[in-house]
C-alpha atoms as a PDB file:
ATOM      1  CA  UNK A   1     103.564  92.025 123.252  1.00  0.00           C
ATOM      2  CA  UNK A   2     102.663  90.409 126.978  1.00  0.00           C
ATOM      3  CA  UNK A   3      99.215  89.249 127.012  1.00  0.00           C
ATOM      4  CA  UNK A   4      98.470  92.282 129.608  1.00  0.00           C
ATOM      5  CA  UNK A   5      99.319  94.262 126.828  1.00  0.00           C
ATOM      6  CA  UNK A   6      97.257  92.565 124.206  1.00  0.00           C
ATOM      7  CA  UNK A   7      93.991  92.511 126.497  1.00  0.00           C
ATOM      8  CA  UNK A   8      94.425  96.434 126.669  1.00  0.00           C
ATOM      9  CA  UNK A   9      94.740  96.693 122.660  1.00  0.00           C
ATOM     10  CA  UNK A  10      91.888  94.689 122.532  1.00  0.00           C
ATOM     11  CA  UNK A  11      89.627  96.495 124.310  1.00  0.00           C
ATOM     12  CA  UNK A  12      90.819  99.605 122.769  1.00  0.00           C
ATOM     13  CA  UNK A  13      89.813  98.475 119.100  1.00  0.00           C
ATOM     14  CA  UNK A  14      86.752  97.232 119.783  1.00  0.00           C
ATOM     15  CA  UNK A  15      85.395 100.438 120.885  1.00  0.00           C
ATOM     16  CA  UNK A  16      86.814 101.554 117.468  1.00  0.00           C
ATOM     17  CA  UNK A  17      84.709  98.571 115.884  1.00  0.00           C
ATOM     18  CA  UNK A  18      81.449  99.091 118.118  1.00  0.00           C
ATOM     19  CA  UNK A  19      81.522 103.050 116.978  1.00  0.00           C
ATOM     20  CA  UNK A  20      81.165 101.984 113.256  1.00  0.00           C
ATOM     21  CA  UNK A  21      79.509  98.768 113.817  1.00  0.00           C
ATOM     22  CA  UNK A  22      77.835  98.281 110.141  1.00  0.00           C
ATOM     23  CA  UNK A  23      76.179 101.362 110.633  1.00  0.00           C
ATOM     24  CA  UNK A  24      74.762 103.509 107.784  1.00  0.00           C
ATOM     25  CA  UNK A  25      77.740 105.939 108.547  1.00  0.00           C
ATOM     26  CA  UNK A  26      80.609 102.929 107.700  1.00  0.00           C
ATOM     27  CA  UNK A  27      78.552 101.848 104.450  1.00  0.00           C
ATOM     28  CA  UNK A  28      78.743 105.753 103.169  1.00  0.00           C
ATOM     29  CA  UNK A  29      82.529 106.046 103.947  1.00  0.00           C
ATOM     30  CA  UNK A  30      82.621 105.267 100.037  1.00  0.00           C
ATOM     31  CA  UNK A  31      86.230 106.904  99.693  1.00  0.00           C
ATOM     32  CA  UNK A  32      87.936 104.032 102.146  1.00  0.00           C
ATOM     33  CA  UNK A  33      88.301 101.216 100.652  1.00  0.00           C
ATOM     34  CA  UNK A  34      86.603  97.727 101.653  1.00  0.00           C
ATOM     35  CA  UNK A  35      89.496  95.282 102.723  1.00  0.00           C
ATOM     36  CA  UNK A  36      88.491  93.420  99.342  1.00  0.00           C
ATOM     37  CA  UNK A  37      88.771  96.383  97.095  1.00  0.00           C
ATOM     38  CA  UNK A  38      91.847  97.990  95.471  1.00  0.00           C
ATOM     39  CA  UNK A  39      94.991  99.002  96.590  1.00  0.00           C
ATOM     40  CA  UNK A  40      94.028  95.678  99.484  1.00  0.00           C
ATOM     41  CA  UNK A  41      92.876  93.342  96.542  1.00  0.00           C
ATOM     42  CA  UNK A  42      96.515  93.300  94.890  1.00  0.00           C
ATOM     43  CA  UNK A  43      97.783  91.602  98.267  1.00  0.00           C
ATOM     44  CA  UNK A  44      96.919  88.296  96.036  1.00  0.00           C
ATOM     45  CA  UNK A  45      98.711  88.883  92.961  1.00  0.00           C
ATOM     46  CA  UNK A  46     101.763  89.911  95.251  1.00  0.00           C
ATOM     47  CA  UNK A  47     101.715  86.376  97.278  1.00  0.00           C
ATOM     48  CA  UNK A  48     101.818  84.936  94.495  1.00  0.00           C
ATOM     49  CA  UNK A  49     104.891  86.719  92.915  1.00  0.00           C
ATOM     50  CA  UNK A  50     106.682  86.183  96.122  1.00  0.00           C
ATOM     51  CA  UNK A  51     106.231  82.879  97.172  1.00  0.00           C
ATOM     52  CA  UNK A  52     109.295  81.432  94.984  1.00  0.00           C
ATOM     53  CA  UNK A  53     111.357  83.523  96.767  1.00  0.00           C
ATOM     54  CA  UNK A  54     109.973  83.131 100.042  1.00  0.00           C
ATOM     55  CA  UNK A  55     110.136  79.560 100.169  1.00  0.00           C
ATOM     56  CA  UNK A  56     113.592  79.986  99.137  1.00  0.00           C
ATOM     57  CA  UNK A  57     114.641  81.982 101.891  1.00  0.00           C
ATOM     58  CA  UNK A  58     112.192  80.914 104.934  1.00  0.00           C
ATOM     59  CA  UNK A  59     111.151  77.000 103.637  1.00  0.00           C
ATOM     60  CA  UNK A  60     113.135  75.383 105.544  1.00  0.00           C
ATOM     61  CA  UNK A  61     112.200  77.054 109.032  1.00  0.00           C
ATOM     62  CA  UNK A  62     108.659  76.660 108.873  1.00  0.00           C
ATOM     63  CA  UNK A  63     106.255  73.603 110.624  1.00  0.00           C
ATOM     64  CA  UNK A  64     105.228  71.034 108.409  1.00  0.00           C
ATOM     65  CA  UNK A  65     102.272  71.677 106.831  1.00  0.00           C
ATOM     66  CA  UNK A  66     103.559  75.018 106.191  1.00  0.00           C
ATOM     67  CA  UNK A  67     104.124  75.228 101.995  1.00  0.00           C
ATOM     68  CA  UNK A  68     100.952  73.164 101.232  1.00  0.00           C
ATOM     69  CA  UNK A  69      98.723  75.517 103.499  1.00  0.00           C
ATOM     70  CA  UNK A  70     100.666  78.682 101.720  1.00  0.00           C
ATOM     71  CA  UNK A  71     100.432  77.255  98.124  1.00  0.00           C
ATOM     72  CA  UNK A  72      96.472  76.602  98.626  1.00  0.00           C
ATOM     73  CA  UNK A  73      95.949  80.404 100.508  1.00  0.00           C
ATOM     74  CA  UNK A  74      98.034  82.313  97.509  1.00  0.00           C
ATOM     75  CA  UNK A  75      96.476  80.428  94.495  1.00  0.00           C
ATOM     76  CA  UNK A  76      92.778  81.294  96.122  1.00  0.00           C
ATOM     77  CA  UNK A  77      93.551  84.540  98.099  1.00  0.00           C
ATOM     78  CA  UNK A  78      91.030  86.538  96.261  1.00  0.00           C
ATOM     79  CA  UNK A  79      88.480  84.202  97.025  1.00  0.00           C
ATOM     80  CA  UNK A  80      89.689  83.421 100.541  1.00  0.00           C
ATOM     81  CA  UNK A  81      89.866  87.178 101.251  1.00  0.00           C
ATOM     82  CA  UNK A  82      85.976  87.923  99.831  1.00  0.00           C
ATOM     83  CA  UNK A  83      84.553  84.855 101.664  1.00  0.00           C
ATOM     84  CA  UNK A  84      86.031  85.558 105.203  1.00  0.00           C
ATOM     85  CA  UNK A  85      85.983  89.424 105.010  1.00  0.00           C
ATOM     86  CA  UNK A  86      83.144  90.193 102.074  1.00  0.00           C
ATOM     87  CA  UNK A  87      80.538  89.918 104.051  1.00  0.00           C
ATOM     88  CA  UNK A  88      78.438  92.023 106.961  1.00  0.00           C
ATOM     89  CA  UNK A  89      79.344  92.923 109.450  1.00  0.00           C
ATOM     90  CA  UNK A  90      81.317  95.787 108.299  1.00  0.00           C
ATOM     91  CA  UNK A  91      83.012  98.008 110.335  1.00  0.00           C
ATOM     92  CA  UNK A  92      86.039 100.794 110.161  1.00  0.00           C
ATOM     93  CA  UNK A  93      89.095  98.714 110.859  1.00  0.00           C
ATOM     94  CA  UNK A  94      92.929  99.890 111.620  1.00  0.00           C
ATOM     95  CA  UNK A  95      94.507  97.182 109.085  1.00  0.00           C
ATOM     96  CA  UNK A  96      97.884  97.907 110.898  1.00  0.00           C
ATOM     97  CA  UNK A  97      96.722  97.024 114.292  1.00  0.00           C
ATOM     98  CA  UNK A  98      99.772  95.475 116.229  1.00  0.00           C
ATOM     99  CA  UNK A  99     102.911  96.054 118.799  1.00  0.00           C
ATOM    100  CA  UNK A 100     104.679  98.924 116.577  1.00  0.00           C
ATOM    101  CA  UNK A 101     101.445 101.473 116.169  1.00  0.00           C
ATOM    102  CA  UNK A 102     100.746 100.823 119.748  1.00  0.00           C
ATOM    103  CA  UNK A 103     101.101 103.633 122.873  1.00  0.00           C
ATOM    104  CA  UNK A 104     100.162 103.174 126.520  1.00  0.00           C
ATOM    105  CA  UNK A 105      99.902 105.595 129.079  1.00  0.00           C
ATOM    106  CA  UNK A 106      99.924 104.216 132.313  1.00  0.00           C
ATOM    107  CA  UNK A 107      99.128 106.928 133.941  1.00  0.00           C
ATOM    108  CA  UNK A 108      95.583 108.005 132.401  1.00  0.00           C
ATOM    109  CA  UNK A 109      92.670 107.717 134.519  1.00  0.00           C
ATOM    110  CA  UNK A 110      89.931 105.518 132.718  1.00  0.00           C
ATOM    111  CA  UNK A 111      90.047 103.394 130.003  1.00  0.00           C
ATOM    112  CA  UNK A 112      91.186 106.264 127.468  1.00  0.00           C
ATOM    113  CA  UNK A 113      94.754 105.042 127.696  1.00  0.00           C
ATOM    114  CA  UNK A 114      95.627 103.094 124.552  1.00  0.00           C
ATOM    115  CA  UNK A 115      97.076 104.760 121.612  1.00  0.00           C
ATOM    116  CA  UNK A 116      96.650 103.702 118.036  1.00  0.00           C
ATOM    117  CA  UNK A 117      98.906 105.329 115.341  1.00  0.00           C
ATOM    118  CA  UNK A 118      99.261 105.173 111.803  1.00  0.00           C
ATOM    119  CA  UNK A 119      95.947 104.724 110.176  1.00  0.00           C
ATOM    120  CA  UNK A 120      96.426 105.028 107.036  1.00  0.00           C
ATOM    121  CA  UNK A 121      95.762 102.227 105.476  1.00  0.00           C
ATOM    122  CA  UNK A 122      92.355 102.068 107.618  1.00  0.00           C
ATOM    123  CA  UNK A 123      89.519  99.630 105.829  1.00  0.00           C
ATOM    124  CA  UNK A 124      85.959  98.497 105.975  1.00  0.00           C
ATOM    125  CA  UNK A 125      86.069  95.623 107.197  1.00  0.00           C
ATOM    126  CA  UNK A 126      85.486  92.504 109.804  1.00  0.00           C
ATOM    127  CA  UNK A 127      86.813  93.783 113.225  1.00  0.00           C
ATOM    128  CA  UNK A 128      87.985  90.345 114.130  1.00  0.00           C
ATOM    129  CA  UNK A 129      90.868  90.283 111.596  1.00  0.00           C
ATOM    130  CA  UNK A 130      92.244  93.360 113.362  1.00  0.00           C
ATOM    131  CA  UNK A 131      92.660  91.142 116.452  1.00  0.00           C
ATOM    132  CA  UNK A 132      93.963  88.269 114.271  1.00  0.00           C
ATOM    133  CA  UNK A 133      97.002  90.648 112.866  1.00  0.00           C
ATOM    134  CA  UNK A 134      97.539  91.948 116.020  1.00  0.00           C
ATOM    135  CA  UNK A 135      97.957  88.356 117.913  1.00  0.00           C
ATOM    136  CA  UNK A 136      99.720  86.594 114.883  1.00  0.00           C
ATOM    137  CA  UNK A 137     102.332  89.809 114.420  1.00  0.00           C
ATOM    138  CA  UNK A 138     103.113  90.725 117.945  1.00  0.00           C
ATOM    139  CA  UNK A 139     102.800  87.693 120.264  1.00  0.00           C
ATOM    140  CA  UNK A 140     104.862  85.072 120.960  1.00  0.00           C
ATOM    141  CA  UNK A 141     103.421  81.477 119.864  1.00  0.00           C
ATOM    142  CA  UNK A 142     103.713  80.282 123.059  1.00  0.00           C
ATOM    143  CA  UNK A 143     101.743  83.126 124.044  1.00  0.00           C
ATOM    144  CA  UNK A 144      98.760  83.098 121.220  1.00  0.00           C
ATOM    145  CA  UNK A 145      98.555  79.568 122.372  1.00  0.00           C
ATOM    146  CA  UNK A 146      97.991  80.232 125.853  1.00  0.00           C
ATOM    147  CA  UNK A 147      96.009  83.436 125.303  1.00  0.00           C
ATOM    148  CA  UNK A 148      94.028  83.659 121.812  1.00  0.00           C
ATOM    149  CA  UNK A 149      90.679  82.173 122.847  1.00  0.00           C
ATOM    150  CA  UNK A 150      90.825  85.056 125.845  1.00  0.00           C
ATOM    151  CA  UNK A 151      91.591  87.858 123.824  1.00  0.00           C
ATOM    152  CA  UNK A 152      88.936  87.104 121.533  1.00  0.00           C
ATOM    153  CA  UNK A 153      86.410  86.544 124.366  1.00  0.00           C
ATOM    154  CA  UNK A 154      88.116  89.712 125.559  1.00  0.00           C
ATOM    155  CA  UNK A 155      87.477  91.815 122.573  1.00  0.00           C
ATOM    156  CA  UNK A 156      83.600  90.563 121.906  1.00  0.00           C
ATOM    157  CA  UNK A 157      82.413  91.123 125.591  1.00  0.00           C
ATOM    158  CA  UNK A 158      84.206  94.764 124.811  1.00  0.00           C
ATOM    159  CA  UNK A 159      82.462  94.938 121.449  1.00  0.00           C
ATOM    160  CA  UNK A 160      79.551  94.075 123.428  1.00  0.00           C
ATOM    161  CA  UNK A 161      79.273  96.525 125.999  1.00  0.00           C
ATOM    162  CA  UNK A 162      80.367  98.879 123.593  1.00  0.00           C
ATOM    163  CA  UNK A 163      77.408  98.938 121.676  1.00  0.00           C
ATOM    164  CA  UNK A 164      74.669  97.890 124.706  1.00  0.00           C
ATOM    165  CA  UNK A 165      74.045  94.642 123.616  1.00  0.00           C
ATOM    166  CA  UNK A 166      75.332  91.439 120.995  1.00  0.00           C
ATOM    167  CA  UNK A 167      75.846  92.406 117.836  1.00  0.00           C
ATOM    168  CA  UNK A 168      72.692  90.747 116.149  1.00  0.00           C
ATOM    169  CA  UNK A 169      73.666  87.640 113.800  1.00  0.00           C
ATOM    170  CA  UNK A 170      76.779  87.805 115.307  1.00  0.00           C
ATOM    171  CA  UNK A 171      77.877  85.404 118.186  1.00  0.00           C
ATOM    172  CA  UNK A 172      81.131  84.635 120.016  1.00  0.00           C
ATOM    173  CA  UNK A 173      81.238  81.437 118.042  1.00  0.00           C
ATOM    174  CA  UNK A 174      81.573  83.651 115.066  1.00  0.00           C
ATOM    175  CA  UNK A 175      83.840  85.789 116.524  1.00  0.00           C
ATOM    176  CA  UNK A 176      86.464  82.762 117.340  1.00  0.00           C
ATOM    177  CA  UNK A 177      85.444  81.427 113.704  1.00  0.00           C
ATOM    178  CA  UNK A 178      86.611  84.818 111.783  1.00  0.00           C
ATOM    179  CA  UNK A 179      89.699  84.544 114.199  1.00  0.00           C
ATOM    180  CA  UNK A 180      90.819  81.487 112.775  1.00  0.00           C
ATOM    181  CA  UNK A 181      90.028  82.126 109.107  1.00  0.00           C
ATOM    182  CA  UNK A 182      91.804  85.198 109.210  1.00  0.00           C
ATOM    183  CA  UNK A 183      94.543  83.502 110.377  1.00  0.00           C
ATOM    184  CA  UNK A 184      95.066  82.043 106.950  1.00  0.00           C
ATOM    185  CA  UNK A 185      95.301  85.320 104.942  1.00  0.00           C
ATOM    186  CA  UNK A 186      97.313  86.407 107.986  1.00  0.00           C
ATOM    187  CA  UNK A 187     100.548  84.900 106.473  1.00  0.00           C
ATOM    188  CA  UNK A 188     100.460  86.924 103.318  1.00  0.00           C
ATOM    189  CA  UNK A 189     102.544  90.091 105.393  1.00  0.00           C
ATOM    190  CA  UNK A 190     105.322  87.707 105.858  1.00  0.00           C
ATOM    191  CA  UNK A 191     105.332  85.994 102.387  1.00  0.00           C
ATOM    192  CA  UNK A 192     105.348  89.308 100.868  1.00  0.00           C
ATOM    193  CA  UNK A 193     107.800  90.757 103.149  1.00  0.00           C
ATOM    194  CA  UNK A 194     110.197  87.682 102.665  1.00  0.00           C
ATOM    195  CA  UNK A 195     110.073  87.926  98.674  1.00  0.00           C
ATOM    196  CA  UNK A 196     111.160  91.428  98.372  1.00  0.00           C
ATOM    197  CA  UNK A 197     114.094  90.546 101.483  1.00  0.00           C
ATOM    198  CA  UNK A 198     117.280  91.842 100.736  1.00  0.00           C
ATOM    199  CA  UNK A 199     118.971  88.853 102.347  1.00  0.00           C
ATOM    200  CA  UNK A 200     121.912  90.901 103.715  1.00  0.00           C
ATOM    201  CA  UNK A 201     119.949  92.551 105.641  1.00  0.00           C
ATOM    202  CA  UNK A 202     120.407  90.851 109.126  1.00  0.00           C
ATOM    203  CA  UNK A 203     117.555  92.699 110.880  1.00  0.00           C
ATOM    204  CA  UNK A 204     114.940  92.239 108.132  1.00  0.00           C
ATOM    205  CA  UNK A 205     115.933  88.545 107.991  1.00  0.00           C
ATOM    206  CA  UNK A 206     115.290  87.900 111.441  1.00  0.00           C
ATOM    207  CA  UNK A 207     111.927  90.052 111.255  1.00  0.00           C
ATOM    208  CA  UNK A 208     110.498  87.966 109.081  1.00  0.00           C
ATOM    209  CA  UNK A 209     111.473  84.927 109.747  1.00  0.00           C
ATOM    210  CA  UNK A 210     109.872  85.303 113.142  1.00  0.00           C
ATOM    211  CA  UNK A 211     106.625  86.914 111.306  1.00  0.00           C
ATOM    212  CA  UNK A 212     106.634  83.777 109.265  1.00  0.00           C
ATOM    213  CA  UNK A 213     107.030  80.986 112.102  1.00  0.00           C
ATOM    214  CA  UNK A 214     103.986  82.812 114.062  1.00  0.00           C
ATOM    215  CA  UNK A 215     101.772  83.206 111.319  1.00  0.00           C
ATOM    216  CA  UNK A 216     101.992  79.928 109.770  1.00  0.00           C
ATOM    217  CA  UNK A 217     102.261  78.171 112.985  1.00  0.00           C
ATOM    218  CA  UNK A 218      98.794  79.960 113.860  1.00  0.00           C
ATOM    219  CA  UNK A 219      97.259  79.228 110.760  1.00  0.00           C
ATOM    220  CA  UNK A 220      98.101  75.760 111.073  1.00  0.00           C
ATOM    221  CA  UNK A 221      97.417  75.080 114.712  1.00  0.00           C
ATOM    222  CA  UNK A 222      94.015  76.716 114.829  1.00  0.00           C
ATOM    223  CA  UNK A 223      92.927  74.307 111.580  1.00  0.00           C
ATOM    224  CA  UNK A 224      92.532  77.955 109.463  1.00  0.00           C
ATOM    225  CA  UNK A 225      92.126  75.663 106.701  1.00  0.00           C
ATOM    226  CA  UNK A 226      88.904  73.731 107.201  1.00  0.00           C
ATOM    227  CA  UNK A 227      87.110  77.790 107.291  1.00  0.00           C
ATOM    228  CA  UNK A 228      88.291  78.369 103.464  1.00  0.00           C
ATOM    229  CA  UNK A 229      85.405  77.351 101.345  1.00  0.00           C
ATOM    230  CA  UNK A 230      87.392  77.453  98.169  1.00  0.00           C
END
């Protein structure tokens, strides 16, 4: 996804996020599961179960740093997961938000021209680790290093304006915080992915090997470690 692209997405989710900003309505919606509640809470248990595999398959193309920083998430992923998303603000979140589920019209009038499909694994949650999936699954590296910092500035001043004002207790420092936290539970999609792999298959090979390369290079470059508390 170009970085034109991204900014777009951006914007569109965060009038998503603004909508249900930890409002009373988000905290009823008692039927959708919290990113930290089941079926989202077994993502954990299956890291851990694929990570033999993964390593087996995918070790070898990964930056260093890459097995220590993955060994350290999936041990603690429970507790990473509660600490970085657990907390208020919560707000209705996508959970699938990148390239794929993604439709643009070009030629709507306004900013109603973004589509999102395939919500259904939508959460409560932190809006910010929408935007962290979306840059760490559908951007290039060279790109989320060129670009991250923007988007993120992109989607606050959107979350902003979306709602009239700053979210209160909620800054742009903690904004670009949760975006590099995230970025740590952010490789689980391509561990999991890689440890159920059929390895013949050509197209899911290359899939997640460049899932993997991205979201470990992001978690690793952006110092995702030193916001895990565990």
């Amino acid at each position: 996804m170009p970085v034109e692209r991204a900014t777009e997405a951006v914007r569109a989710i965060a009038s998503v996020h603004a909508q249900w900003w930890d409002t009373p309505a988000v905290h009823a919606l008692d039927w959708m599961p919290r990113l930290t509640d089941p079926p989202n809470s077994t993502a954990g248990g299956s890291y851990r179960e694929a990570w033999p595999r993964f390593v087996e398959l995918f070790g070898a193309d990964l930056p260093e740093g890459s097995l220590g920083l993955g060994e350290r998430v999936g041990a603690d992923f429970e507790a990473i997961q509660e600490d970085l998303f657990g907390r208020a603000p919560m707000t209705l979140c996508h959970g699938d938000f990148r390239a794929d589920n993604l439709m643009f019209d070009d030629t709507a009038e306004g900013k109603d021209h973004v589509g999102v499909l395939d919500w259904q694994i939508a959460m409560r949650s932190l809006g910010i680790g929408d935007v962290a999936y979306m840059i760490s699954q559908s951007m290039t590296a060279d790109d989320r290093r060129a670009d991250d910092r923007t988007l993120v500035e992109t989607w606050y001043d959107a979350l902003c304006s979306s709602l009239g004002s700053p979210p209160t207790g909620y800054s742009l420092d903690d904004a670009w915080d949760g975006y590099r936290g995230a970025m740590a539970t952010m490789t689980v999609y391509a561990v999991v992915a890689g440890g159920q792999l059929d390895p013949s298959n050509e197209r899911g090979r290359e899939l997640v090997h460049d899932m993997s390369v991205r979201s470990f290079s992001a978690a690793l470059e952006l110092d995702a470690a030193t916001l895990i508390t565990t």
